[in-house]
C-alpha atoms as a PDB file:
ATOM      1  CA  UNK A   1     -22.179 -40.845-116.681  1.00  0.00           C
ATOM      2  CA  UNK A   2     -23.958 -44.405-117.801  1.00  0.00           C
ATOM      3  CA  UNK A   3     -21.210 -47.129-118.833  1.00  0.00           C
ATOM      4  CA  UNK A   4     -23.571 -49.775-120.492  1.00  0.00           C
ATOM      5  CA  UNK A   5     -21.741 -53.379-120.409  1.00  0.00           C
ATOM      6  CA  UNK A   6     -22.609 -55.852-123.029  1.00  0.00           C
ATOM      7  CA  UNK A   7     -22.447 -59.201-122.422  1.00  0.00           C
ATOM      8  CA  UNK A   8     -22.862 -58.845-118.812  1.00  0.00           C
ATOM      9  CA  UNK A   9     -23.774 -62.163-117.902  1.00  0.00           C
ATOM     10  CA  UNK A  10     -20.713 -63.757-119.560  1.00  0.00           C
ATOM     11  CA  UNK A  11     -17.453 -64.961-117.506  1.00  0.00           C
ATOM     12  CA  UNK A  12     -15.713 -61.579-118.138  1.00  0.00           C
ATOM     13  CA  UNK A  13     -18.573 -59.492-118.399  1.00  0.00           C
ATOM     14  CA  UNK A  14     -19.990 -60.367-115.048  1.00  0.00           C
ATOM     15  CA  UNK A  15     -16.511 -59.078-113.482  1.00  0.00           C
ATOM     16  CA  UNK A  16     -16.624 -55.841-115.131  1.00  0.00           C
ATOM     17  CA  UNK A  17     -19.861 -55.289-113.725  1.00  0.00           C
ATOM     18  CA  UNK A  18     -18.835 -55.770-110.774  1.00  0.00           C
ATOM     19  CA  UNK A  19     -15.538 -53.658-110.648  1.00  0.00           C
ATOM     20  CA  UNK A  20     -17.632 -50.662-111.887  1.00  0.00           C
ATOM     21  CA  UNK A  21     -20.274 -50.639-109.192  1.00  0.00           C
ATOM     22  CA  UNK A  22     -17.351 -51.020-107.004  1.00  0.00           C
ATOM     23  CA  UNK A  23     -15.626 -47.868-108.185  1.00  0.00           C
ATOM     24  CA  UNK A  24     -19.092 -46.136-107.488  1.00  0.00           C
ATOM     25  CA  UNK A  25     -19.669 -45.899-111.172  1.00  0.00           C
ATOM     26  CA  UNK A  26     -23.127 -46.155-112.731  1.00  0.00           C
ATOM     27  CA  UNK A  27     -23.974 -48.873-114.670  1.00  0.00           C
ATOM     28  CA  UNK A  28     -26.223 -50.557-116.937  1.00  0.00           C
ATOM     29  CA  UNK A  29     -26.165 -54.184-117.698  1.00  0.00           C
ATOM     30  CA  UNK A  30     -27.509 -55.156-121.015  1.00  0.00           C
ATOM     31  CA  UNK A  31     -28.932 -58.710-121.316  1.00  0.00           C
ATOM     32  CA  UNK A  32     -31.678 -60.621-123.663  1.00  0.00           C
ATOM     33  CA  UNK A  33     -33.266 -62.481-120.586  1.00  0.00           C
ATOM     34  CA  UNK A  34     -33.454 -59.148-117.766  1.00  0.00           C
ATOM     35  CA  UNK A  35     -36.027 -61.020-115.648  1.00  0.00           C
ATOM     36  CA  UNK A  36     -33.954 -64.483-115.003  1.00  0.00           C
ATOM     37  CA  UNK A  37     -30.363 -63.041-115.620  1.00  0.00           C
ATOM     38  CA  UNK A  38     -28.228 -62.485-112.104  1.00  0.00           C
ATOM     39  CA  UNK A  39     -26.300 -59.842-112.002  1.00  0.00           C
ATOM     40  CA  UNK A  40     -24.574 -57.635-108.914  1.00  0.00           C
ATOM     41  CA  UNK A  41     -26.576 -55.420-107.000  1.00  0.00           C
ATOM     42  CA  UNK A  42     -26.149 -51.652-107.895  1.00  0.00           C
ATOM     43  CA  UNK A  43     -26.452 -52.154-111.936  1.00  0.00           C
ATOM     44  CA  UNK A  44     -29.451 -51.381-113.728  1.00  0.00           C
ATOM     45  CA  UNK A  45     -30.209 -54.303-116.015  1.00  0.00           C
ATOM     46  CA  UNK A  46     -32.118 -53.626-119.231  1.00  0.00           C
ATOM     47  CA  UNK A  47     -33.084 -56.138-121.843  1.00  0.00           C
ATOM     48  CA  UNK A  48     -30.788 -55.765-125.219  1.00  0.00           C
ATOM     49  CA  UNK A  49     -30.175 -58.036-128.293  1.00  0.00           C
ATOM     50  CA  UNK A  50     -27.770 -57.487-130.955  1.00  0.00           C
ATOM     51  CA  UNK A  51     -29.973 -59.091-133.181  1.00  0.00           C
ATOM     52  CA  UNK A  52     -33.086 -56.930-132.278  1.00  0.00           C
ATOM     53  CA  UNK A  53     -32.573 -52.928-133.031  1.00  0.00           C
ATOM     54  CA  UNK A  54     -35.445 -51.840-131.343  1.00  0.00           C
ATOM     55  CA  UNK A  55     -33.743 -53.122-128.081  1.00  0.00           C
ATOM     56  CA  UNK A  56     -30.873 -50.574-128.374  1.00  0.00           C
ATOM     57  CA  UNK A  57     -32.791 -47.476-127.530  1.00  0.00           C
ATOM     58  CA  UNK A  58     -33.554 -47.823-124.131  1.00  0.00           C
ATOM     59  CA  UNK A  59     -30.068 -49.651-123.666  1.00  0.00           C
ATOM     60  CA  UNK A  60     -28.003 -46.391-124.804  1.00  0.00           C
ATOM     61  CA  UNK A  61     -30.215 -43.839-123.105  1.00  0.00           C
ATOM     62  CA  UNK A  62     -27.818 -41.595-121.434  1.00  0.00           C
ATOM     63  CA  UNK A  63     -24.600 -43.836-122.273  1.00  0.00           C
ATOM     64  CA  UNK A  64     -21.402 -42.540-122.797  1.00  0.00           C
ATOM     65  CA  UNK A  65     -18.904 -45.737-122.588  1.00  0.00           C
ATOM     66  CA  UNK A  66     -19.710 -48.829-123.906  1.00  0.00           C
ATOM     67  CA  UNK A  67     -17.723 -52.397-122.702  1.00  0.00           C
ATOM     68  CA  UNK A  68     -18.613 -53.944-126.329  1.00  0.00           C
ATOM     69  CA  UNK A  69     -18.915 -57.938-125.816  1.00  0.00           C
ATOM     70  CA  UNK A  70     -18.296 -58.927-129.742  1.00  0.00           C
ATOM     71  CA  UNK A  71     -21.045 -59.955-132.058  1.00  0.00           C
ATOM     72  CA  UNK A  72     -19.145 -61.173-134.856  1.00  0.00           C
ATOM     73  CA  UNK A  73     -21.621 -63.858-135.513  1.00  0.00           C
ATOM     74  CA  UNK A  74     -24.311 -64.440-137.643  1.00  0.00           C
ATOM     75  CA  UNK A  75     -27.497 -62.510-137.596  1.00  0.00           C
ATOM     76  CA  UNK A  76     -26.373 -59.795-135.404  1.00  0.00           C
ATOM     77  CA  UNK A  77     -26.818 -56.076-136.842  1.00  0.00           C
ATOM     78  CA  UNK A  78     -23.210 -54.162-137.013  1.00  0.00           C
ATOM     79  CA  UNK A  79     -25.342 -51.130-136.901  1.00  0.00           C
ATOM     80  CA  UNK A  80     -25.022 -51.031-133.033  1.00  0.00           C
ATOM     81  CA  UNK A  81     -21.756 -49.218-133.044  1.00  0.00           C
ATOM     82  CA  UNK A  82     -23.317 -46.208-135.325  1.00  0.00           C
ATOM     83  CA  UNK A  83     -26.469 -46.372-133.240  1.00  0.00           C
ATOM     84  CA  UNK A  84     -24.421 -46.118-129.978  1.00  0.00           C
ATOM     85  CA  UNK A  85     -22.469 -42.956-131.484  1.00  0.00           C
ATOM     86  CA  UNK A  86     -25.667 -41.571-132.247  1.00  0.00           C
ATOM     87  CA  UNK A  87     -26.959 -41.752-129.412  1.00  0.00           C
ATOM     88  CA  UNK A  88     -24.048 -40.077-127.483  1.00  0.00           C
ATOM     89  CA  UNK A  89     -21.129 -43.121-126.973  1.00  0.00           C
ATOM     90  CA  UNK A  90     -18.043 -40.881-126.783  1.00  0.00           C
ATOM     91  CA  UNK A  91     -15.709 -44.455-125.798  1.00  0.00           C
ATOM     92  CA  UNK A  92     -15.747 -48.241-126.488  1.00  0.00           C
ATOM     93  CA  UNK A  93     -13.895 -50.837-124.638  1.00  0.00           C
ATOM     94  CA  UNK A  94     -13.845 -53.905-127.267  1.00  0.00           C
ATOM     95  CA  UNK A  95     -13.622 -57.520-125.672  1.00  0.00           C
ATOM     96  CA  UNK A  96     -11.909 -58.598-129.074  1.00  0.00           C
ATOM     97  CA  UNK A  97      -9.618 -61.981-129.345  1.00  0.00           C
ATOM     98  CA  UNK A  98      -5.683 -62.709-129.694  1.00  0.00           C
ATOM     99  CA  UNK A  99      -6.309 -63.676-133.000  1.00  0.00           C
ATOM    100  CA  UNK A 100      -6.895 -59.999-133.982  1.00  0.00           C
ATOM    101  CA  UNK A 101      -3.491 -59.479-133.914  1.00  0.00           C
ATOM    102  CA  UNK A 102      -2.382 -62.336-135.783  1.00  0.00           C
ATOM    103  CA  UNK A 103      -0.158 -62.084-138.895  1.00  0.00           C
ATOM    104  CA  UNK A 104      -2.446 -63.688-141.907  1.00  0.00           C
ATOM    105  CA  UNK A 105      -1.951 -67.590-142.362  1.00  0.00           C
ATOM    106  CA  UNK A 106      -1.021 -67.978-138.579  1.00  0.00           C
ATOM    107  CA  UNK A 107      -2.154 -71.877-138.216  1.00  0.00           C
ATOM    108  CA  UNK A 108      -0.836 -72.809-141.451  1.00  0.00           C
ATOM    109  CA  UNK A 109      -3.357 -73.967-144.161  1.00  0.00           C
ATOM    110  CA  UNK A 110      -5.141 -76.985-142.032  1.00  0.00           C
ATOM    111  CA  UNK A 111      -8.504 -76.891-139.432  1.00  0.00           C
ATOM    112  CA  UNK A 112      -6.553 -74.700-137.148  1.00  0.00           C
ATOM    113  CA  UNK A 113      -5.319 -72.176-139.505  1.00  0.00           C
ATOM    114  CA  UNK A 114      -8.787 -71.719-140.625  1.00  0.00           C
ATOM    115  CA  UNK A 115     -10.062 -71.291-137.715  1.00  0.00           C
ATOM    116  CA  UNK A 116      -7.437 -68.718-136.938  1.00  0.00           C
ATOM    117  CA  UNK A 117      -7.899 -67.278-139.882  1.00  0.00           C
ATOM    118  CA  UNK A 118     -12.024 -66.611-139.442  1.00  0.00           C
ATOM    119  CA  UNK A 119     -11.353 -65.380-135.736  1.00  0.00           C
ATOM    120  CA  UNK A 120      -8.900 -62.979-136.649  1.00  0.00           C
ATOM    121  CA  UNK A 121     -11.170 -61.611-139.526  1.00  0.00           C
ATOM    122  CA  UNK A 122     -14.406 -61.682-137.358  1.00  0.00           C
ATOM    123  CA  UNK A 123     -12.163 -59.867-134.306  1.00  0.00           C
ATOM    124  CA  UNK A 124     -10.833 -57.302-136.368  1.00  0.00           C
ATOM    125  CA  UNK A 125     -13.665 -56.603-138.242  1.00  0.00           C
ATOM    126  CA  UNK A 126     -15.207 -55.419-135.355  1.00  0.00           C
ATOM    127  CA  UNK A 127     -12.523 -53.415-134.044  1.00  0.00           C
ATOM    128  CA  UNK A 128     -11.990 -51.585-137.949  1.00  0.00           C
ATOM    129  CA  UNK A 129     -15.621 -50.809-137.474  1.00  0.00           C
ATOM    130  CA  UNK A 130     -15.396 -48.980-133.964  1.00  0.00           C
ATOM    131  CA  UNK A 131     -12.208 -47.651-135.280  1.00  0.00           C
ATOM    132  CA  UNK A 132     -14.016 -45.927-137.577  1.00  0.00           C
ATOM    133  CA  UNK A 133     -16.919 -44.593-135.672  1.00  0.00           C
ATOM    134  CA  UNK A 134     -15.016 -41.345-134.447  1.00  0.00           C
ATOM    135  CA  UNK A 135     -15.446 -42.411-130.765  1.00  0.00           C
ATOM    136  CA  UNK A 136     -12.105 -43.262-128.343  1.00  0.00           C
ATOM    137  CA  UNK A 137     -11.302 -47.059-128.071  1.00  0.00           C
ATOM    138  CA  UNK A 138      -9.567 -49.482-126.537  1.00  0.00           C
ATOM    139  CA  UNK A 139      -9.239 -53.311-128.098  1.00  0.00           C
ATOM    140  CA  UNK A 140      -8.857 -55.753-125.226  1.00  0.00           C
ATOM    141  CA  UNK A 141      -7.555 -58.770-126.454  1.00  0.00           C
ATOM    142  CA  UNK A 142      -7.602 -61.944-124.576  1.00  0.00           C
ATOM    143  CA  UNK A 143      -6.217 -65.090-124.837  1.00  0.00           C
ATOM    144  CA  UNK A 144      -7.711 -68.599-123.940  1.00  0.00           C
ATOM    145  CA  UNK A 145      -9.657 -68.249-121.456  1.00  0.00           C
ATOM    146  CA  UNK A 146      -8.840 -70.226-118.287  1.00  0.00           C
ATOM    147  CA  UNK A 147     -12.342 -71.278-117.891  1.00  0.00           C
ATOM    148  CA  UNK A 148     -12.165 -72.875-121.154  1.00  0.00           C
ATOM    149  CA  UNK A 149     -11.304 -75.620-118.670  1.00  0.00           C
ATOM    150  CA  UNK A 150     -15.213 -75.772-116.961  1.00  0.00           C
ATOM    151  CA  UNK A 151     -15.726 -78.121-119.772  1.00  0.00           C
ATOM    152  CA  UNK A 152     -13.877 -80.934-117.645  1.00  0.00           C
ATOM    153  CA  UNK A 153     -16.481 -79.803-114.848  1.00  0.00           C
ATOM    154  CA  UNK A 154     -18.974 -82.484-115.425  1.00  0.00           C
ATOM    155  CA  UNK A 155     -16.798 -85.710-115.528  1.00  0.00           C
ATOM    156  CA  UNK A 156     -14.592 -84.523-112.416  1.00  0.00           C
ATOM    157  CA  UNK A 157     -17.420 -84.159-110.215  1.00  0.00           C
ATOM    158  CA  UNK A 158     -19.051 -87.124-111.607  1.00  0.00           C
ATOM    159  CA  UNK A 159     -15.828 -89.602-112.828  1.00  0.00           C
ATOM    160  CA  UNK A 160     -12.465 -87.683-110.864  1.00  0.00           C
ATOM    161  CA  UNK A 161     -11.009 -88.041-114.675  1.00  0.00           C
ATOM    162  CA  UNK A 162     -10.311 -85.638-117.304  1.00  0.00           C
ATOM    163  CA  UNK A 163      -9.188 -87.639-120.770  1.00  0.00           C
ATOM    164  CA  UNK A 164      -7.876 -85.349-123.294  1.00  0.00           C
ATOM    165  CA  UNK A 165      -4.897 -85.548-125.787  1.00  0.00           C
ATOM    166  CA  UNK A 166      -1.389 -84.083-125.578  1.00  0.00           C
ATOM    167  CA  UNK A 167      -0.792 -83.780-121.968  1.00  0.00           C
ATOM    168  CA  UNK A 168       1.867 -81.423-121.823  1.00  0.00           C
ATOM    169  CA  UNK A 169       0.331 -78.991-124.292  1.00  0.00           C
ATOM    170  CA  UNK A 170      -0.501 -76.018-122.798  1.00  0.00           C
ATOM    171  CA  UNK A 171      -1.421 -72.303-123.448  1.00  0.00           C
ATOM    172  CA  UNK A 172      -0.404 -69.314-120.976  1.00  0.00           C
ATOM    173  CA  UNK A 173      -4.571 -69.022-120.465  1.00  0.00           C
ATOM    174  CA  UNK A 174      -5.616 -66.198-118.801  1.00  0.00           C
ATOM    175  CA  UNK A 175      -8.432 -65.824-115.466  1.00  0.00           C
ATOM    176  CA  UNK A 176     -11.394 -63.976-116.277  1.00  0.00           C
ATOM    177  CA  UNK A 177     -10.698 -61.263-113.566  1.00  0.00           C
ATOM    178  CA  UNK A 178      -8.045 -60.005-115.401  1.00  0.00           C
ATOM    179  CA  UNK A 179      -9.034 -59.311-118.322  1.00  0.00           C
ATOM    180  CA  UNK A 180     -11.869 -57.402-116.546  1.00  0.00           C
ATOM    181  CA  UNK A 181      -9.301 -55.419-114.849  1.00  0.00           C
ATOM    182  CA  UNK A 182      -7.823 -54.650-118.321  1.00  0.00           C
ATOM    183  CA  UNK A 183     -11.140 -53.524-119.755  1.00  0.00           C
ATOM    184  CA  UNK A 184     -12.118 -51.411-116.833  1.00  0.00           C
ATOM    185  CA  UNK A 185      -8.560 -49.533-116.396  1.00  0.00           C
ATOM    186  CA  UNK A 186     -10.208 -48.618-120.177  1.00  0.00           C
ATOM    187  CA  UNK A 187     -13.084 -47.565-118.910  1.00  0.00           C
ATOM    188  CA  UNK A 188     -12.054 -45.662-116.324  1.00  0.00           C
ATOM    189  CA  UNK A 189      -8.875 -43.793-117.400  1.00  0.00           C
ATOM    190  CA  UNK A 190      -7.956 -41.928-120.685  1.00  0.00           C
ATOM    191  CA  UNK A 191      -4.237 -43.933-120.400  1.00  0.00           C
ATOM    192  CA  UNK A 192      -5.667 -46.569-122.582  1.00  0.00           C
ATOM    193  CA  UNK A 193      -7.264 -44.727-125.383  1.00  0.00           C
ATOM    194  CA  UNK A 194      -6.274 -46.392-128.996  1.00  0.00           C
ATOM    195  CA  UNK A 195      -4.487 -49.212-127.540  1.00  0.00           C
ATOM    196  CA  UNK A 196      -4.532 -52.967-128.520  1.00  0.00           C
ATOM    197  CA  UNK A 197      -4.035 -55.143-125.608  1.00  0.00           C
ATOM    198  CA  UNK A 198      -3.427 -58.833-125.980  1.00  0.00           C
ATOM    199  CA  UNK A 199      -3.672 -60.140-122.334  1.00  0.00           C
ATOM    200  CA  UNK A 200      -2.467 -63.607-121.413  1.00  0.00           C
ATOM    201  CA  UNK A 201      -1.568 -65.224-118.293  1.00  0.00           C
ATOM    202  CA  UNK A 202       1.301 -65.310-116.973  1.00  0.00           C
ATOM    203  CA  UNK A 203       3.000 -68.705-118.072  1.00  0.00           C
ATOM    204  CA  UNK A 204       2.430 -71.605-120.019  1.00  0.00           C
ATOM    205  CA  UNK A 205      -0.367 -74.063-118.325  1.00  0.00           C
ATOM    206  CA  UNK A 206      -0.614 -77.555-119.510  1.00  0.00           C
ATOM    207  CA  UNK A 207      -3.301 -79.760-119.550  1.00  0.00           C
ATOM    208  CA  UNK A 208      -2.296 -81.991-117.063  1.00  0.00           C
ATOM    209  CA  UNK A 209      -0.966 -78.969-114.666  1.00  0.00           C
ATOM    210  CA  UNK A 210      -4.041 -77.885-115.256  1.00  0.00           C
ATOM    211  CA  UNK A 211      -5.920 -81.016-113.620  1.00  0.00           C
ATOM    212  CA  UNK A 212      -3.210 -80.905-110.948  1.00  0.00           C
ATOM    213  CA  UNK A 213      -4.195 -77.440-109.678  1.00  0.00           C
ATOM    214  CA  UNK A 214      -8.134 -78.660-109.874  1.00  0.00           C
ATOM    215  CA  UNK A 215      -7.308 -81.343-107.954  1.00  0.00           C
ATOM    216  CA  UNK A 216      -5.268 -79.471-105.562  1.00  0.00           C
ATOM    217  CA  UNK A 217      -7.701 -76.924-105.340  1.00  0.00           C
ATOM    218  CA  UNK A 218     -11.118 -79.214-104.435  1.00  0.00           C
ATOM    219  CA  UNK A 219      -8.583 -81.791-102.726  1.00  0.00           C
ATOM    220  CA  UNK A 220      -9.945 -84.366-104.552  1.00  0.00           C
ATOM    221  CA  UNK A 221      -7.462 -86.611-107.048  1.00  0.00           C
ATOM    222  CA  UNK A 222      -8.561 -86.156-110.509  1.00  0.00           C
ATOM    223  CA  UNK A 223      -6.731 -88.568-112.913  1.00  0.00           C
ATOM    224  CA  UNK A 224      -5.376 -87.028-115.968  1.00  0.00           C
ATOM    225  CA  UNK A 225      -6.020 -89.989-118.666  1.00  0.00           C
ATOM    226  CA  UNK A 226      -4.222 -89.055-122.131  1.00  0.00           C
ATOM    227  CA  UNK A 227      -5.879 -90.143-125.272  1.00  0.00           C
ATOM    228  CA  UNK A 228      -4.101 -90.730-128.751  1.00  0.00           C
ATOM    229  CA  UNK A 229      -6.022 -87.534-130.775  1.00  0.00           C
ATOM    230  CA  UNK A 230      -8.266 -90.448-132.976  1.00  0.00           C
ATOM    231  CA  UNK A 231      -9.900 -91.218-129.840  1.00  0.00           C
ATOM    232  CA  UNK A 232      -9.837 -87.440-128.196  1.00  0.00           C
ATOM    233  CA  UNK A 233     -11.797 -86.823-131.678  1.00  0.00           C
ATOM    234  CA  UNK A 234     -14.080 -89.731-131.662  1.00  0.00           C
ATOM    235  CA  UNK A 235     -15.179 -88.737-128.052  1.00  0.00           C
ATOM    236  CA  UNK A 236     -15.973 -85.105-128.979  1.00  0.00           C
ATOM    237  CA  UNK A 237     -18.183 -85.677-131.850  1.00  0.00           C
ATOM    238  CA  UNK A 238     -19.953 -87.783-129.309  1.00  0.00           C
ATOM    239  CA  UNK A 239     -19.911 -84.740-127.360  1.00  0.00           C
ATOM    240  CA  UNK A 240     -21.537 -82.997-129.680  1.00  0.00           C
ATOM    241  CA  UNK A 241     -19.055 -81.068-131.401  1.00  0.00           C
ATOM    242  CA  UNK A 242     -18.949 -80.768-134.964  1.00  0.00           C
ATOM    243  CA  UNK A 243     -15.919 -81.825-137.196  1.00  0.00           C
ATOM    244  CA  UNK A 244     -14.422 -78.747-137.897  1.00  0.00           C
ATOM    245  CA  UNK A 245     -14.120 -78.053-134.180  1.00  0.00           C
ATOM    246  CA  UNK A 246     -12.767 -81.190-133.300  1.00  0.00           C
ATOM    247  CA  UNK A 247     -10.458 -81.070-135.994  1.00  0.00           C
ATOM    248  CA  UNK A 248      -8.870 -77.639-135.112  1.00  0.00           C
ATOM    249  CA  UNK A 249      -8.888 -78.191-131.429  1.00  0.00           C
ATOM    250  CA  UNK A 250      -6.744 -81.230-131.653  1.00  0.00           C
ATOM    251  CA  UNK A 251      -4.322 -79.003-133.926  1.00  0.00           C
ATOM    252  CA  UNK A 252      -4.731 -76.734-131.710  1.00  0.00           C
ATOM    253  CA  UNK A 253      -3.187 -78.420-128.982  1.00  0.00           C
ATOM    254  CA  UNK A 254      -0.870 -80.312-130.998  1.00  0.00           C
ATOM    255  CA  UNK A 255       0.846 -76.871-131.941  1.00  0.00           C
ATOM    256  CA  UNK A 256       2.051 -76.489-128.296  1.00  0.00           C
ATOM    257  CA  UNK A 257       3.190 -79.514-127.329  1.00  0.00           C
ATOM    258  CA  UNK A 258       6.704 -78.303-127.342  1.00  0.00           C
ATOM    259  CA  UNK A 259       6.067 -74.203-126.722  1.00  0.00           C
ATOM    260  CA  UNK A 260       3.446 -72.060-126.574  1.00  0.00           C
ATOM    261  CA  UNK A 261       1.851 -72.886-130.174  1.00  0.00           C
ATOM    262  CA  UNK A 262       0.319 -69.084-131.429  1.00  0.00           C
ATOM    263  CA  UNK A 263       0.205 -67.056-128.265  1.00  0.00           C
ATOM    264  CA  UNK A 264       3.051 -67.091-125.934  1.00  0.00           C
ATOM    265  CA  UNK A 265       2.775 -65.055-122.518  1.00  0.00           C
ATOM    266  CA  UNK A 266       2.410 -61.133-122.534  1.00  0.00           C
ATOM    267  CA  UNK A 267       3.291 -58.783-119.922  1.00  0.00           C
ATOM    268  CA  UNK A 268       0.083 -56.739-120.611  1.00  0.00           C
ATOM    269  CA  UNK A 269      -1.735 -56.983-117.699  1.00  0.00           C
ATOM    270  CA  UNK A 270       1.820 -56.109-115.708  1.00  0.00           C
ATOM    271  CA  UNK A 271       1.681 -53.044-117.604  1.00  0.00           C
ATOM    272  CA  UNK A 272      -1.609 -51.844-117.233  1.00  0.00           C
ATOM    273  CA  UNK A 273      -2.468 -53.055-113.619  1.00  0.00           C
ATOM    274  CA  UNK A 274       0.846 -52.729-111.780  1.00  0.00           C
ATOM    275  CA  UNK A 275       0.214 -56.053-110.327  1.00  0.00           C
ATOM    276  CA  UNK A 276       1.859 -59.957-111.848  1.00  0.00           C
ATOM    277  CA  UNK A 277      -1.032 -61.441-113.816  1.00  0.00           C
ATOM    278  CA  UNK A 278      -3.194 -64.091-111.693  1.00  0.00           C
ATOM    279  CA  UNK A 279      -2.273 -67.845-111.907  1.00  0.00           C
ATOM    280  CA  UNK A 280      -4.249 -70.545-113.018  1.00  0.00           C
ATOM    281  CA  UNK A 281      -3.870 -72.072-109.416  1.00  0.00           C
ATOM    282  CA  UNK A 282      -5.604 -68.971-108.157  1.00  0.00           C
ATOM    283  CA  UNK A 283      -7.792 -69.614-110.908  1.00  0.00           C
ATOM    284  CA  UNK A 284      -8.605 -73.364-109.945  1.00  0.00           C
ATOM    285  CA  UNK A 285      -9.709 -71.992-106.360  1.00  0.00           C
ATOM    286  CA  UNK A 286     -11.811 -69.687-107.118  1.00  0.00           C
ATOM    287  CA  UNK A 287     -13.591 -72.149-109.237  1.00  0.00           C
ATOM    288  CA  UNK A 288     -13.466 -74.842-106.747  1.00  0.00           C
ATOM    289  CA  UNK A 289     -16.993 -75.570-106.514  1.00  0.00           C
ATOM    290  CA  UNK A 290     -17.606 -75.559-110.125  1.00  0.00           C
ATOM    291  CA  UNK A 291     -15.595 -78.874-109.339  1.00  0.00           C
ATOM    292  CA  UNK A 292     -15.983 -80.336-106.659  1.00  0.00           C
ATOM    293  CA  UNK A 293     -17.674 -83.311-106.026  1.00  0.00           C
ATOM    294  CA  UNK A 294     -21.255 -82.938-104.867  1.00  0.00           C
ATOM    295  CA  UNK A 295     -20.495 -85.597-101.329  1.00  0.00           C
ATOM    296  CA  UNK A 296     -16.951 -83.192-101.090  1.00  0.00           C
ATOM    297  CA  UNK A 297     -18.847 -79.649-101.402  1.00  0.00           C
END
């Protein structure tokens, strides 16, 4: 039996690969760029696009599970999930968000609770239309992302400083590997079929713990330098983000300043796995030469 992953080349995706050809499993990797894209040795990589139909043939040949990277955004083709059923899909694993699972007007009515508010419809949208396909699922819903924090990459190799707002606002943010491990206990076993699991580390992380286990990690000190948010914003849209982001990542962190703002931790991967969630320290090093310094490496 083929399991096709989607979005193999991502953070997560890349993992599940991985843990599949491990388990002796076969596996196809779908990706729009097959010739430049590395993936691990053992999976068959085809070229796929949710935007292009014509790709999805050859990609679903023989498949019966499908690890279903999300593509709730615009110009993709929801037909996928009808084509894959057609073509034999008996199971999908979806990578969906927290924010599925939020109550409506979680955020409250500024930039964040927008934002909120269009993940949780995008998320769930997806997962009401493989819900209704007639094949078995599983919604795996993660968190933030620990590697959320590669965007600091750059200026710690290059500066040994990470400036941000709100240094003690944190999220419990959860390592890529696990929520691989969630998805492919999906995969794999028929324990998880019709369940929604919202996967989080283990505790809250904040920013500046988070710069503290970098810097333990590449032994390097990296400064943590707060910014008021005015400035935080200023040097984002210089960044290149647009207003709304900036905007609703600032509230963002604002919210958990004093808590754990939306999303506190979940036991989830405790109860799938059998083992304690991974911490962000563990995180860190295995990451350490995203950011370490070039004279350190």
């Amino acid at each position: 039996m083929t399991i096709l992953v989607t979005g193999a080349t991502g953070n997560v995706g890349r993992q599940v690969v991985a843990r599949l050809i491990g388990a002796g499993r076969t596996v196809r990797a779908m990706t729009r760029q097959p010739q430049t894209d590395r993936l691990p040795d053992g999976a068959e990589v085809v070229q796929g696009d949710f935007e292009r139909p014509g790709t999805w043939r050859t990609a679903l040949d023989g498949v019966r599970s499908v690890y279903l990277f999300p593509f709730v955004y615009a110009g993709t083709d929801p037909g996928f999930v009808g084509e894959a059923v057609k073509a034999g899909v008996t199971r999908f694993v979806v990578h969906s968000a927290a924010a599925a699972g939020f109550a409506p007007g979680t955020g409250g009515d500024g930039a964040l609770g927008r934002h909120l508010t269009d993940e949780r419809e995008a998320h769930r949208g997806l997962e009401l239309l493989v819900d209704a396909s007639g094949a078995e699922w599983t919604h795996v819903r993660p968190g933030l992302l620990a590697a959320n924090a590669l965007r600091w990459a750059d200026r710690i190799r290059t500066e040994r400083v990470v400036r941000e707002p709100y240094a003690s606002a944190g999220y419990p943010v959860v390592h890529e590997a696990d929520v691989a491990d969630v998805a492919v206990a999906a995969l794999l076993t028929d324990d998880h079929v019709g369940a929604a699991y919202t996967v989080t580390g283990p505790v809250k992380v904040s920013q500046a713990e988070q710069v503290a286990a970098i810097s333990a990690a590449i032994g390097v000190q990296v400064r943590f330098e707060e910014l008021d948010p005015a400035e935080a914003r200023t040097l984002w849209l210089r960044d290149g983000f647009d207003e709304e982001t900036a905007d609703w990542m600032i509230a963002l962190l604002a919210d958990a300043v004093d808590g754990t703002g939306a999303l506190p931790p979940t036991d989830t991967y405790q109860r799938v796995t059998g083992r304690p969630p991974r911490t962000f320290a563990q995180w860190a090093n295995d990451h350490a030469t995203d950011f370490r310094p070039e004279a350190t490496r």
